[in-house]
C-alpha atoms as a PDB file:
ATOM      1  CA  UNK A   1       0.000   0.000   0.000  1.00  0.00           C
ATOM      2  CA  UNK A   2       3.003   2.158   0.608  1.00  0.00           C
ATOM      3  CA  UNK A   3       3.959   1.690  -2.799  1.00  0.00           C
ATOM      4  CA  UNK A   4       0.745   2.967  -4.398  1.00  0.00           C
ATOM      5  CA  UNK A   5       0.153   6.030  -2.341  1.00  0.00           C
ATOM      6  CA  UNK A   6       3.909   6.980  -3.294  1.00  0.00           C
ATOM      7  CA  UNK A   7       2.706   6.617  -6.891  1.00  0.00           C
ATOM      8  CA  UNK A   8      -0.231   8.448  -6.374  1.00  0.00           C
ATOM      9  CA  UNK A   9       1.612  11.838  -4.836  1.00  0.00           C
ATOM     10  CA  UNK A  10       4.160  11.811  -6.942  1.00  0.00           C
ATOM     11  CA  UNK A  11       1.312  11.369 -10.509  1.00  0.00           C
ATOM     12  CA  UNK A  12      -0.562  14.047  -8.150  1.00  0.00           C
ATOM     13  CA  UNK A  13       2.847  16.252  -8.048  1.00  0.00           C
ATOM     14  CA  UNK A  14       3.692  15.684 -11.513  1.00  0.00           C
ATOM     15  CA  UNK A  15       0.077  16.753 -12.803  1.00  0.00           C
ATOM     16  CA  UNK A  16       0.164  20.268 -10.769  1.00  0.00           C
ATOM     17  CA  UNK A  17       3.843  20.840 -12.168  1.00  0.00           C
ATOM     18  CA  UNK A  18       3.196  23.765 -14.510  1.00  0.00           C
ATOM     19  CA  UNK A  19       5.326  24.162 -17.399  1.00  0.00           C
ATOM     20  CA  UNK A  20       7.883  27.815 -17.289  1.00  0.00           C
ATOM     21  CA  UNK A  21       5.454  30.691 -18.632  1.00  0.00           C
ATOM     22  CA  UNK A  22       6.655  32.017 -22.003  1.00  0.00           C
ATOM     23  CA  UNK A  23       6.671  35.448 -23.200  1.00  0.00           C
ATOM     24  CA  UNK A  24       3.406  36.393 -24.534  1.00  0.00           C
ATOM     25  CA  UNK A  25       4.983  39.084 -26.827  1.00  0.00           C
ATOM     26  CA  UNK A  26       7.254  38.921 -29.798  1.00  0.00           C
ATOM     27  CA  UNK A  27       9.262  41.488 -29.237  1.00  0.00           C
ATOM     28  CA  UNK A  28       9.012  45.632 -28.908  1.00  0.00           C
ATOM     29  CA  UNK A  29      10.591  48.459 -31.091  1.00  0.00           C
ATOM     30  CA  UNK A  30      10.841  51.969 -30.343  1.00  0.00           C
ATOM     31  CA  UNK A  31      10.035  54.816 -32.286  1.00  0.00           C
ATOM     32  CA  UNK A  32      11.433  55.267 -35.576  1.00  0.00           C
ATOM     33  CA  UNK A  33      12.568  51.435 -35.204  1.00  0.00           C
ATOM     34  CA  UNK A  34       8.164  50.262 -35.360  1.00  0.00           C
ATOM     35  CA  UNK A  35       7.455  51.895 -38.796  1.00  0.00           C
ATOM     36  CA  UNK A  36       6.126  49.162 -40.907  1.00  0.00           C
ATOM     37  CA  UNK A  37       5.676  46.669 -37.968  1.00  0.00           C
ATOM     38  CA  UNK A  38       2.503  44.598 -37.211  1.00  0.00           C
ATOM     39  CA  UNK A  39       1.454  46.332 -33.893  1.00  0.00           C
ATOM     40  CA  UNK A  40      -0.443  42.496 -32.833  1.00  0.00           C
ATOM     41  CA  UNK A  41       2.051  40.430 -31.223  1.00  0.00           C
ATOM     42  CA  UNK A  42       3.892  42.828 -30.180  1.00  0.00           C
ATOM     43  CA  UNK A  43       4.294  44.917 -26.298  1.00  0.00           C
ATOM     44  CA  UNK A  44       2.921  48.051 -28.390  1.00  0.00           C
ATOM     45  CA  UNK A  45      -0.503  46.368 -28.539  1.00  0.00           C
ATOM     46  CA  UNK A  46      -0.868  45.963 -25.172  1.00  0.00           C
ATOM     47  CA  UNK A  47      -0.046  48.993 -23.487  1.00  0.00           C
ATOM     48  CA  UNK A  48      -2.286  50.587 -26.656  1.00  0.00           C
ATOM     49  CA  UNK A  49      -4.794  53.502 -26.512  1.00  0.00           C
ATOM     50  CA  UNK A  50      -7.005  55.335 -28.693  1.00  0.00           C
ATOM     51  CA  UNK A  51      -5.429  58.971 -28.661  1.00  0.00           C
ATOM     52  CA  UNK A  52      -7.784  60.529 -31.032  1.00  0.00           C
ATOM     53  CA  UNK A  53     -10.996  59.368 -32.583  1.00  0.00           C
ATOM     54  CA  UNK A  54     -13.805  60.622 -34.740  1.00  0.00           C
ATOM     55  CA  UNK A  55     -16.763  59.274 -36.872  1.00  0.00           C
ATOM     56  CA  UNK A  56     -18.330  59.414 -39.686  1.00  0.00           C
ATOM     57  CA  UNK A  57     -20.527  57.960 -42.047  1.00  0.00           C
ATOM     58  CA  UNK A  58     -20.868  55.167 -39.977  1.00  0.00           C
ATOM     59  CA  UNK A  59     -17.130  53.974 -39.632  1.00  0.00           C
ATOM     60  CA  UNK A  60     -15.056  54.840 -36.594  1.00  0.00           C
ATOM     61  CA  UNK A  61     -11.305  56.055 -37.592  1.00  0.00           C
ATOM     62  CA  UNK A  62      -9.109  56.135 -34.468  1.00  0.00           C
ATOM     63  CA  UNK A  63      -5.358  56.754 -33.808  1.00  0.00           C
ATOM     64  CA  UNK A  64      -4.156  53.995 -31.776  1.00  0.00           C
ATOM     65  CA  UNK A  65      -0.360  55.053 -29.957  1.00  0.00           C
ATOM     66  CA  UNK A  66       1.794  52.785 -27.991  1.00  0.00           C
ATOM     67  CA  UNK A  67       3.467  54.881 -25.257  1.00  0.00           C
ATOM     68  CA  UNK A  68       5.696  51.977 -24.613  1.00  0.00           C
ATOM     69  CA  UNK A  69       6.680  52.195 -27.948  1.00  0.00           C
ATOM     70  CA  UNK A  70       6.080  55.936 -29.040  1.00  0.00           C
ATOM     71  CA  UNK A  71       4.579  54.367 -31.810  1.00  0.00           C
ATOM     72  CA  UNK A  72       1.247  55.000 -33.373  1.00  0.00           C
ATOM     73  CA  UNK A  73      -1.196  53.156 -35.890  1.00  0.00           C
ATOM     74  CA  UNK A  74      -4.960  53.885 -37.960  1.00  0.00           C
ATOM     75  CA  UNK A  75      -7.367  51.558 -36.629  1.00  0.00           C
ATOM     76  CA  UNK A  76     -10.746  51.727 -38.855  1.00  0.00           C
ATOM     77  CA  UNK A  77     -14.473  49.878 -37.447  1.00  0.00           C
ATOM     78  CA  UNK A  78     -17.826  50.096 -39.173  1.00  0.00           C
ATOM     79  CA  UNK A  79     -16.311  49.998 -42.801  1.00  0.00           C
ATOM     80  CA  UNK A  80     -17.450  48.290 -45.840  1.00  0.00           C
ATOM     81  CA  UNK A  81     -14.536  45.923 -47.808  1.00  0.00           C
ATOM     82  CA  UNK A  82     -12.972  48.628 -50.229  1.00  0.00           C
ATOM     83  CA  UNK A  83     -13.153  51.306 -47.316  1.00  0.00           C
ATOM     84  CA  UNK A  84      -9.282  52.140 -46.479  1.00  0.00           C
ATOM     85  CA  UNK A  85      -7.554  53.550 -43.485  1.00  0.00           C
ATOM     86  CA  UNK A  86      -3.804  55.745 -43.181  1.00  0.00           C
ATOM     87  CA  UNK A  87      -1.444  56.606 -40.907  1.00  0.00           C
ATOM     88  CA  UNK A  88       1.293  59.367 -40.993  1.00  0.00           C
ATOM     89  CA  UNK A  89       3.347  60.904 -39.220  1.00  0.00           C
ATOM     90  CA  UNK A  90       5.074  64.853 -39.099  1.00  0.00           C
ATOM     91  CA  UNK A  91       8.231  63.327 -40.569  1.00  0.00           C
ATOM     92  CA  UNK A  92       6.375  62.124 -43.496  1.00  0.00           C
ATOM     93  CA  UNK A  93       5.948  58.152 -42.872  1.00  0.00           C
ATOM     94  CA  UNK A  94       3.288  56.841 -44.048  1.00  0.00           C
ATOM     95  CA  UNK A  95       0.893  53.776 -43.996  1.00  0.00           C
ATOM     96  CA  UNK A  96      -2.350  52.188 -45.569  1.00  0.00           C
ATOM     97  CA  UNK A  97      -4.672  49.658 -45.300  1.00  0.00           C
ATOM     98  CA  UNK A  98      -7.518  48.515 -47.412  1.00  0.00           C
ATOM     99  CA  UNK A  99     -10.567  46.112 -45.948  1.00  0.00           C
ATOM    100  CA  UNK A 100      -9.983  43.779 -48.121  1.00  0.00           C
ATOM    101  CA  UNK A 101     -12.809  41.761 -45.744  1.00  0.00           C
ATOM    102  CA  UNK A 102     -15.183  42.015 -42.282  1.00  0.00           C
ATOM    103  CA  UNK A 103     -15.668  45.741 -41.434  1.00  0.00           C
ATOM    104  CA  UNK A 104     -12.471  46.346 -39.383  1.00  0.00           C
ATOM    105  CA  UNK A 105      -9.131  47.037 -40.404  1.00  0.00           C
ATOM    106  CA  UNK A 106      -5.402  48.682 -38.717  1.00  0.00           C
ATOM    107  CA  UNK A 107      -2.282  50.042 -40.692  1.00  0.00           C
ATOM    108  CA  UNK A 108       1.109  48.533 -39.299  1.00  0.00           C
ATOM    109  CA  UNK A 109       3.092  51.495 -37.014  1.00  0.00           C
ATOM    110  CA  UNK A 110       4.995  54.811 -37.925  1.00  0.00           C
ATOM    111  CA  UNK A 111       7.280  56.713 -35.197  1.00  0.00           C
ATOM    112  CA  UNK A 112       5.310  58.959 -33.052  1.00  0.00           C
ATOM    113  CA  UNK A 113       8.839  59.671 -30.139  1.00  0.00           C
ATOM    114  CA  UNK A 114       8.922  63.675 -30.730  1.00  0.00           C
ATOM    115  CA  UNK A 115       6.142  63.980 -33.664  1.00  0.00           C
ATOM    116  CA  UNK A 116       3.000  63.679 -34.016  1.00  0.00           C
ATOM    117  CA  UNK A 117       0.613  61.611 -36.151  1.00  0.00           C
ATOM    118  CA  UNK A 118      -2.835  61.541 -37.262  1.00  0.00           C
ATOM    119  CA  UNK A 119      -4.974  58.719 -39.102  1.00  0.00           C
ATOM    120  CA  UNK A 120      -7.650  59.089 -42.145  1.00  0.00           C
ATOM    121  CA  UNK A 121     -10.378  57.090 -42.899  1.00  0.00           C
ATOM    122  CA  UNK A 122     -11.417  56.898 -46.323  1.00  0.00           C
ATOM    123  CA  UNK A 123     -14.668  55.389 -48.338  1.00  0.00           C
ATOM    124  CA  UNK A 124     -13.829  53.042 -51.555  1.00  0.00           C
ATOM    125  CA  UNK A 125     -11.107  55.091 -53.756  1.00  0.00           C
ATOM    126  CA  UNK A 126     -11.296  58.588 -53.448  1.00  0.00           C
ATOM    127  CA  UNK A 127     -13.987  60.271 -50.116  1.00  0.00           C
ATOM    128  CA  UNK A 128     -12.466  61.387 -47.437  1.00  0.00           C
ATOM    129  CA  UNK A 129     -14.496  60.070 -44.559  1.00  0.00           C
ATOM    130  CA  UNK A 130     -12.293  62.253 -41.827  1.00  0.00           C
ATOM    131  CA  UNK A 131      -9.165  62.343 -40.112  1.00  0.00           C
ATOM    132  CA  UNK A 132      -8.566  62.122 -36.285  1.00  0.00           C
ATOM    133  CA  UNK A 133      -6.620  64.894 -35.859  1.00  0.00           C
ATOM    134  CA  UNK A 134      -2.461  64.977 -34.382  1.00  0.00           C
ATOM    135  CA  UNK A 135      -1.736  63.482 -31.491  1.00  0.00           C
END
C-alpha cells in the first residue's frame, strides 16, 4: 500500500507541475525602429490607446499610440470591404490599409517619439471620410 500512495503523490505532483510561462509578446521596437511593424504580437498592442478618434458615415477612424513604444497606428471599425484607413506621421511616414474583408481594419506602425501623427479614414477610392486629428 506504501507503494501505491507513493505513486499516487508523486502522478498528483507531476500533474500540478506547470510548465515555465513564455513570453506572450514577440518582441518591442521603439520609435522610428516600429514603422512598418505589425502592432499584434507585439508589447505596443498591449499597453495601446485610442489617442484621437472621430466618426463618420458610420465607420469609426481612431489613432491607436503605444506609449511603450512611441509608436502610433490607424485603426478603422464600421467599414465596408474597399473602405481604407492611413497613418502618418510629421516626418512624413506613411501607412495604408484597405478592408480587403469584415468591417475592421489597422495600418502597421509609424514613429510617433517627438512627432506627431494623425490617421484618415477613407470610403472606396477617393472620399475622405475624416481624419482624427495629431496626437
Amino acid at each position: 500500500m506504501v507503494g501505491l500512495s507513493s505513486a499516487a503523490l508523486l502522478l498528483g505532483t507531476i500533474a500540478f507541475t506547470a510548465p515555465a510561462a513564455q513570453a506572450s509578446a514577440t518582441g518591442t521596437c521603439y520609435g522610428s525602429s516600429c514603422t512598418g511593424v505589425e502592432p499584434n504580437g507585439t508589447t505596443c498592442a498591449s499597453d495601446a490607446i485610442t489617442a484621437k478618434q472621430v466618426t463618420s458615415g458610420g465607420r469609426t477612424i481612431q489613432l491607436r499610440y503605444s506609449p511603450s513604444c512611441r509608436a502610433a497606428w490607424g485603426k478603422i471599425t464600421g467599414a465596408s470591404v474597399g473602405d481604407w484607413i492611413s497613418v502618418s506621421n510629421s516626418s512624413g511616414a506613411y501607412e495604408e490599409r484597405r478592408v480587403n474583408s469584415g468591417s475592421d481594419q489597422h495600418t502597421v506602425m509609424v514613429n510617433d517619439a517627438g512627432i506627431t501623427s494623425s490617421a484618415c479614414g477613407f470610403r472606396n477610392e477617393t472620399t475622405l471620410l475624416a481624419c482624427t486629428g495629431s496626437y
